[in-house]
C-alpha atoms as a PDB file:
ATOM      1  CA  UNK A   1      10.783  20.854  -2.128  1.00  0.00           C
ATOM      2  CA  UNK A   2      11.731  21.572   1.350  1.00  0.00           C
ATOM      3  CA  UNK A   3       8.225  22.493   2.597  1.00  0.00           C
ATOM      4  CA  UNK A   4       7.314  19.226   2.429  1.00  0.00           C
ATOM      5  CA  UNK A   5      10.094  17.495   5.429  1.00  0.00           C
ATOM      6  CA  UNK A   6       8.506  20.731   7.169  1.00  0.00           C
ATOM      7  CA  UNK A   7       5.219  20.101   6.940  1.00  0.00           C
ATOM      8  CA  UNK A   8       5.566  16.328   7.484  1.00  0.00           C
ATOM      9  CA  UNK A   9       7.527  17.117  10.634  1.00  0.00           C
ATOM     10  CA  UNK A  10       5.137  19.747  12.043  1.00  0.00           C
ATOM     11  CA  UNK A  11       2.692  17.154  11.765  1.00  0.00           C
ATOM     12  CA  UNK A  12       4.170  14.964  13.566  1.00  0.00           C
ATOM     13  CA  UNK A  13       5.204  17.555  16.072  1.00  0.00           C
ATOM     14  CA  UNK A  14       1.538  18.742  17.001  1.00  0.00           C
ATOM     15  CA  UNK A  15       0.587  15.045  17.731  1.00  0.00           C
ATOM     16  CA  UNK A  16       3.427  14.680  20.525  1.00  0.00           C
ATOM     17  CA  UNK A  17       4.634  12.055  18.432  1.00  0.00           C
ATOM     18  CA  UNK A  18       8.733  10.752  18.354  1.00  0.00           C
ATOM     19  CA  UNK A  19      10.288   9.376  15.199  1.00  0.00           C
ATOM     20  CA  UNK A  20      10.461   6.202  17.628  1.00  0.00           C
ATOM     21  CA  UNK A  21       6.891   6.319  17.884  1.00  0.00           C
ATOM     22  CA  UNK A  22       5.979   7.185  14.237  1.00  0.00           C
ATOM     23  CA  UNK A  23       8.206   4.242  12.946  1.00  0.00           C
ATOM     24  CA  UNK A  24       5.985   2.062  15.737  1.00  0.00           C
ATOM     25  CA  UNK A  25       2.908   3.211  14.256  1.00  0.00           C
ATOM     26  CA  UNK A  26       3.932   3.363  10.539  1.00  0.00           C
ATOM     27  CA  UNK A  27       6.404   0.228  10.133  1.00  0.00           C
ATOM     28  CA  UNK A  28       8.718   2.558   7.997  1.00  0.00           C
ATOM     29  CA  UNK A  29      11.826   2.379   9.185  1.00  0.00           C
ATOM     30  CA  UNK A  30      13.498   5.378  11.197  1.00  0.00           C
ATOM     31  CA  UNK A  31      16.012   6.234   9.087  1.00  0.00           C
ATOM     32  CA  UNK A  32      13.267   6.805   5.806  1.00  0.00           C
ATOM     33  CA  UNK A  33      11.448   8.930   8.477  1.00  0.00           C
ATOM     34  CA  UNK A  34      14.312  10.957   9.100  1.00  0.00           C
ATOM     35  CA  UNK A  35      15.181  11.539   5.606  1.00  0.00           C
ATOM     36  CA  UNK A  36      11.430  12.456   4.757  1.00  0.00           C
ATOM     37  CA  UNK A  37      11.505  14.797   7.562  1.00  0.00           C
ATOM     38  CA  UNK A  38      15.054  16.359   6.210  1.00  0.00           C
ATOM     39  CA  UNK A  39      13.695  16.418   2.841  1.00  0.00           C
ATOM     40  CA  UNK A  40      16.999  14.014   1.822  1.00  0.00           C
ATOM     41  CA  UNK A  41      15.245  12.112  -0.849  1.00  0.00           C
ATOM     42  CA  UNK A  42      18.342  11.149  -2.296  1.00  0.00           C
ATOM     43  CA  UNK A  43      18.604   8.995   0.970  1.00  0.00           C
ATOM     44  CA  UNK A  44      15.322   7.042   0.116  1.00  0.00           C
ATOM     45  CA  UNK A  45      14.071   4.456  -1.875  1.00  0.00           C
ATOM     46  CA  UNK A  46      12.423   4.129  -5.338  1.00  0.00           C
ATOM     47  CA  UNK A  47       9.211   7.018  -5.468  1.00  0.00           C
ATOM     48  CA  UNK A  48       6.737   4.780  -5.518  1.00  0.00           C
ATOM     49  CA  UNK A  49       8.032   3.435  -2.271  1.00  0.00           C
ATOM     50  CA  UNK A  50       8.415   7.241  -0.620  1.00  0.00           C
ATOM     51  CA  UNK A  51       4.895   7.711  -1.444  1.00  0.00           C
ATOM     52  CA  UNK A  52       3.683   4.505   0.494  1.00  0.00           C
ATOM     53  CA  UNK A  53       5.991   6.387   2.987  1.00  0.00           C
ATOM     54  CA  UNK A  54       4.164   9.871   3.042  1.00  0.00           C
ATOM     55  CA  UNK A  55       1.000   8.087   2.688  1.00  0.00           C
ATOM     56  CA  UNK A  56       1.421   5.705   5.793  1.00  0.00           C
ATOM     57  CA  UNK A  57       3.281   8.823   7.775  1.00  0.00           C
ATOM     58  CA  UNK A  58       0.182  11.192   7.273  1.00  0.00           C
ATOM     59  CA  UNK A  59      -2.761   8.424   8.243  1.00  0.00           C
ATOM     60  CA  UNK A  60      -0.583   8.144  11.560  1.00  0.00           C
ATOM     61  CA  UNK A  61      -0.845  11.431  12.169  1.00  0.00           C
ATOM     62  CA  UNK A  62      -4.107  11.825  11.250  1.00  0.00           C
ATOM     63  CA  UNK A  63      -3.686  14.190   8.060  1.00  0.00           C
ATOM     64  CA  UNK A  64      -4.572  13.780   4.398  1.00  0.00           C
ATOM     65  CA  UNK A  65      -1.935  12.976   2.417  1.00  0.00           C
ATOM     66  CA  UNK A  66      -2.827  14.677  -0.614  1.00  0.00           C
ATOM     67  CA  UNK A  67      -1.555  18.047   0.430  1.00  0.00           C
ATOM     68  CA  UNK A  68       1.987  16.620   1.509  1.00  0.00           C
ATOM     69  CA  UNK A  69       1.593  14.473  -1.972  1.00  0.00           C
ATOM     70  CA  UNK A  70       0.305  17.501  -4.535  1.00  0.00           C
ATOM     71  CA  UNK A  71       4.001  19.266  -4.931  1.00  0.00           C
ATOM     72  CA  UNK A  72       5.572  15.750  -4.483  1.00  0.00           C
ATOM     73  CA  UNK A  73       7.502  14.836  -8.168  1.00  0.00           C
ATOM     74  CA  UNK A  74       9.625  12.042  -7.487  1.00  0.00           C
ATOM     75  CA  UNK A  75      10.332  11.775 -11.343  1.00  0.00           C
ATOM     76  CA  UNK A  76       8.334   8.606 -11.800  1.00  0.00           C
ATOM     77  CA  UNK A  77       4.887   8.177 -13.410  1.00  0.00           C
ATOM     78  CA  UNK A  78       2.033   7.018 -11.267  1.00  0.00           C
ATOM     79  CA  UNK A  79       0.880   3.066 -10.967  1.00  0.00           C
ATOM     80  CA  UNK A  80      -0.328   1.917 -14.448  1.00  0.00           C
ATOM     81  CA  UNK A  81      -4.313   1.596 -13.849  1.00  0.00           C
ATOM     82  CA  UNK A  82      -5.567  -2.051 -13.988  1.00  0.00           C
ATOM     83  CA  UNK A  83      -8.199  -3.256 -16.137  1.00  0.00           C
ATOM     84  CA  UNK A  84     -11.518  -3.614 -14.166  1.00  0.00           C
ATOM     85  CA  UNK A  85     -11.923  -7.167 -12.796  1.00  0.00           C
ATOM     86  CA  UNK A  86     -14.977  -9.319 -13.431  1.00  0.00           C
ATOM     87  CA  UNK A  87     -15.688 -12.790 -11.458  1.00  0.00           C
ATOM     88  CA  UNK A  88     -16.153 -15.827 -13.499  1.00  0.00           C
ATOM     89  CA  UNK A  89     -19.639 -16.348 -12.913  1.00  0.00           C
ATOM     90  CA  UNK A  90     -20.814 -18.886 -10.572  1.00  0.00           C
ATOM     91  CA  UNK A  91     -17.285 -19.127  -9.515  1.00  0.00           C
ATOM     92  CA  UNK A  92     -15.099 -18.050  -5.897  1.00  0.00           C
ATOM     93  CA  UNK A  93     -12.259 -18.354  -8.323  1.00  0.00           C
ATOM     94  CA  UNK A  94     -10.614 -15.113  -9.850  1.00  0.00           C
ATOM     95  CA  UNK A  95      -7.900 -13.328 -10.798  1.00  0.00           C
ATOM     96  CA  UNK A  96      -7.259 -10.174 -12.412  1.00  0.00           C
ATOM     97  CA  UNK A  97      -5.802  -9.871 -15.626  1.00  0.00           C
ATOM     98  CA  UNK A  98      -2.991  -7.397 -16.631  1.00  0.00           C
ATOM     99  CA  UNK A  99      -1.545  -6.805 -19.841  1.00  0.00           C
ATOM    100  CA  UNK A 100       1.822  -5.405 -20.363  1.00  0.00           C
ATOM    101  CA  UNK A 101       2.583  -3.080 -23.531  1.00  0.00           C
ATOM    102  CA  UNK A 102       6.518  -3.194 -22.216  1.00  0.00           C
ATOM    103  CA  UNK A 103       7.722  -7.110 -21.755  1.00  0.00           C
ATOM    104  CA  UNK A 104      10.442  -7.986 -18.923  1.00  0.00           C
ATOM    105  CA  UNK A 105       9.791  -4.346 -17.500  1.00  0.00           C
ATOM    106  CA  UNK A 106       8.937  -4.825 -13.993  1.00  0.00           C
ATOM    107  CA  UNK A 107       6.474  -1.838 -13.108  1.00  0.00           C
ATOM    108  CA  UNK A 108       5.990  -1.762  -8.761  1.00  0.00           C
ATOM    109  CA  UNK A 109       2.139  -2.820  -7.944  1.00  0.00           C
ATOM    110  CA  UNK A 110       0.767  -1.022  -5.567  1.00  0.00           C
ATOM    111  CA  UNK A 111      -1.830  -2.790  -3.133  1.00  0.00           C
ATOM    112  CA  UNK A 112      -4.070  -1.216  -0.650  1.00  0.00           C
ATOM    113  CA  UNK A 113      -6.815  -2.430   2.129  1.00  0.00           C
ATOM    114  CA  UNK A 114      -9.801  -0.478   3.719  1.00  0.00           C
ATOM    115  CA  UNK A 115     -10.580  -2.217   6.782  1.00  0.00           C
ATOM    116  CA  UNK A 116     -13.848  -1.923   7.649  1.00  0.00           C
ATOM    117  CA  UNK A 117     -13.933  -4.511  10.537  1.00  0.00           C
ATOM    118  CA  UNK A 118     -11.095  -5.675  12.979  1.00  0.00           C
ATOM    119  CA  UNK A 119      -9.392  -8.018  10.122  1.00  0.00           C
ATOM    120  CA  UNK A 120      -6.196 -10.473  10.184  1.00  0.00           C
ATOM    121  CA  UNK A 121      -4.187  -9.843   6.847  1.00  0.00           C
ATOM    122  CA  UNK A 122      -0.875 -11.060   6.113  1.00  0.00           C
ATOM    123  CA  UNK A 123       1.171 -10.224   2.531  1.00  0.00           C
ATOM    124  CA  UNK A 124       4.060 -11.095   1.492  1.00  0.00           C
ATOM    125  CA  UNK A 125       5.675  -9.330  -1.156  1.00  0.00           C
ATOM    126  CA  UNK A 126       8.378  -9.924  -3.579  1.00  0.00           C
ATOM    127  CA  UNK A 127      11.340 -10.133  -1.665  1.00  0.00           C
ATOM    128  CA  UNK A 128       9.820 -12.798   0.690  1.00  0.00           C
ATOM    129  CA  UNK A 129       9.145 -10.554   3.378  1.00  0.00           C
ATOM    130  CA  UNK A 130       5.813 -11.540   5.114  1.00  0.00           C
ATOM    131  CA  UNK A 131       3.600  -8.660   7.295  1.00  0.00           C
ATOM    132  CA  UNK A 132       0.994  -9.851   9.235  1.00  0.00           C
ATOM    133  CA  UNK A 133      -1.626  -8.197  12.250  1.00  0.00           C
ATOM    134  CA  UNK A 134      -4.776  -7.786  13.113  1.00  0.00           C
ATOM    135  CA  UNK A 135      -5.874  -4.065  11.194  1.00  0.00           C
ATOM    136  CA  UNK A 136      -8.353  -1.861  13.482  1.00  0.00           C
ATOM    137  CA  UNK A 137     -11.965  -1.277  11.667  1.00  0.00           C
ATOM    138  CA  UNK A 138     -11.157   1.954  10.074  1.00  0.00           C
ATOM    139  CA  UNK A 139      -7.591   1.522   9.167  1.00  0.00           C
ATOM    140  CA  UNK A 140      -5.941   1.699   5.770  1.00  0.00           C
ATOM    141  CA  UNK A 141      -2.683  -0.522   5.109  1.00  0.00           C
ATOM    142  CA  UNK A 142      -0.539  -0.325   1.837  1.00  0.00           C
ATOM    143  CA  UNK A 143       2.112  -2.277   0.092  1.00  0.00           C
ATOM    144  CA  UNK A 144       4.113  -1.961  -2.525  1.00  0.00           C
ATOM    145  CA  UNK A 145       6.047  -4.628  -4.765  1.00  0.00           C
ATOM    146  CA  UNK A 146       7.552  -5.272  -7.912  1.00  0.00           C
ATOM    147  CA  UNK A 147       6.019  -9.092  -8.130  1.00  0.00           C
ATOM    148  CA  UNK A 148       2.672 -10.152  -7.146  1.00  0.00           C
ATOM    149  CA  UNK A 149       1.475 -10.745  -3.443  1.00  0.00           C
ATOM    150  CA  UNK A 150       0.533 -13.066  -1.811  1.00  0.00           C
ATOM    151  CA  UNK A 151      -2.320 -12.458   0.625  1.00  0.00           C
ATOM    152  CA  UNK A 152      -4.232 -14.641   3.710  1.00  0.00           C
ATOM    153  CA  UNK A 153      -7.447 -12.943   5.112  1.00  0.00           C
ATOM    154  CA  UNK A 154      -9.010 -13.975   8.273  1.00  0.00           C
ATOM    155  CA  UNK A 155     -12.153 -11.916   7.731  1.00  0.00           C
ATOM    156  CA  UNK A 156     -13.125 -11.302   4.210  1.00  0.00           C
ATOM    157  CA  UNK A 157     -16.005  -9.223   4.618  1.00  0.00           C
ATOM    158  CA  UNK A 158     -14.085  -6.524   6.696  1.00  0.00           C
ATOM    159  CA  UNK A 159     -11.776  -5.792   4.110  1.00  0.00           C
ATOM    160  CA  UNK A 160     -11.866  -3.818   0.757  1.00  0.00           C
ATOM    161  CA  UNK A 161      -8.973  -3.948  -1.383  1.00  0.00           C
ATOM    162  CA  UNK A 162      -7.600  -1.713  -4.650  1.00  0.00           C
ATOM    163  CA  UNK A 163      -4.824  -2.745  -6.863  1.00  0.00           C
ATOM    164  CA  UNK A 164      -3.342   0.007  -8.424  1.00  0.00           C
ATOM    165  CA  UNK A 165      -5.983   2.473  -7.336  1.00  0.00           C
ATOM    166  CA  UNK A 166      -8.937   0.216  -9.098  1.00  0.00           C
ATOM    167  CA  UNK A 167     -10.895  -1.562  -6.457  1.00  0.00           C
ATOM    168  CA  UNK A 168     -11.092  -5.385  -6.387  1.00  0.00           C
ATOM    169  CA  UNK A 169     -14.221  -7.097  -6.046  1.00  0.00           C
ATOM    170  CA  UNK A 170     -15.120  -8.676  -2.362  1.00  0.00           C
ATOM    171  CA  UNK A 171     -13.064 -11.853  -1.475  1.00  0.00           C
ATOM    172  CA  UNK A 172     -16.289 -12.912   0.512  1.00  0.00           C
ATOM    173  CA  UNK A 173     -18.296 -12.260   3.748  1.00  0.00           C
ATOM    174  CA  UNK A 174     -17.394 -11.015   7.466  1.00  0.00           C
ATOM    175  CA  UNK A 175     -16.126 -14.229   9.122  1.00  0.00           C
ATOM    176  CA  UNK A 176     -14.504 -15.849   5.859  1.00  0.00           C
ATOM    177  CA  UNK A 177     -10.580 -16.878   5.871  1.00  0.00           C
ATOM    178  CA  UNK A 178      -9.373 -16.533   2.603  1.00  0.00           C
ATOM    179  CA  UNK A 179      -5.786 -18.079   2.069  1.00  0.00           C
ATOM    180  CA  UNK A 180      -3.155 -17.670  -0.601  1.00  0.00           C
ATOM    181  CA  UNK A 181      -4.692 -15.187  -3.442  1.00  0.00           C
ATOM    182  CA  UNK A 182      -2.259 -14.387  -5.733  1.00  0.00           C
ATOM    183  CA  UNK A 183      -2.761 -10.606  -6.598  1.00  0.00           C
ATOM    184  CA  UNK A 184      -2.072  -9.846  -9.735  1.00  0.00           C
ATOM    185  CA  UNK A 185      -2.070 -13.117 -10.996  1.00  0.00           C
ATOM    186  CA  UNK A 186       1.540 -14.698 -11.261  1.00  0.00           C
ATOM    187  CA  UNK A 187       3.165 -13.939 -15.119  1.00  0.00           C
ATOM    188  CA  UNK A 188       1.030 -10.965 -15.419  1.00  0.00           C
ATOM    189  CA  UNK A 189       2.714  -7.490 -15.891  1.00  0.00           C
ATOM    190  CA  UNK A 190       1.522  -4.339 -14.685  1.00  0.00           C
ATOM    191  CA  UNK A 191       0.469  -1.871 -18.071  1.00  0.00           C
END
């Protein structure tokens, strides 16, 4: 698989780009970067987690992941699909809900927004850790976690958001602040 630390880093290479600057632009730390790049994926974390890695290295280069993805086998399956979710009607009030066919397995969820107007977002995933900024119109964020997040949105209407790959329904109009959603809901297990 050593075409893909190649490709990665020619990519990175035509933009001008340092690792310094990539790990600016990406939030992945250096040392992941340099192990992508050297194809030392015994040096990373879980695949799901690499992924989020190639995805977020590729968008800051300005390349599709999919081709630096397609001969990527990390050994693990892909993120269990979630069931579609449906608003209670009349209400603001939702959550999704997730079955799990393997209890006190803890499968990664895998979170990501399309921001379609400047937009404040702040998640904080199951270690504690807390990432907040204000995302560019255009821009794509991702994170990953083995617990639900918890997620603050300062413009609801700018913002589209998938769980899993299925997309969520809108948390509300351009303008809205929308604190605290719990996504998936807490107790719920990914399939």
């Amino acid at each position: 698989m050593a075409a893909v630390g190649a490709y990665l880093r020619e990519l990175r290479v035509k933009r001008g780009l340092s690792l310094e600057e990539l790990g600016r632009m990406t939030r992945v730390a250096g040392r992941y970067l340099e192990a992508l790049e050297n194809d030392a994926f015994n040096a990373l974390p879980a695949p799901v987690f690499t992924r989020g890695f190639i995805r977020a290295y590729c968008q800051a280069v300005g390349a599709p992941p999919d081709e630096a993805l397609a001969p990527t086998n990390f050994g693990a399956a892909p993120p269990a699909p979630v069931p579609p979710i449906v608003p209670p009607a009349g209400s603001r009030a939702w959550m999704p809900q997730v079955q799990s066919a393997t209890t006190g397995v803890s499968t990664p969820y895998r979170l990501v927004a399309r921001v379609s107007e400047p937009t404040w977002i702040r998640v904080r995933t199951e270690d504690g850790r807390t990432t907040e900024e204000t995302v560019p119109a255009g821009a794509m964020r991702e994170w990953v976690s083995n617990r639900p997040f918890v997620v603050t949105i300062g413009n609801a209407g700018g913002v589209s958001f998938e769980l899993n790959g299925r997309p969520l329904p809108s948390f509300g109009a351009s303008g809205t602040v929308i604190s605290g959603v719990v996504l998936p809901p807490e107790g719920a297990r990914p399939q």
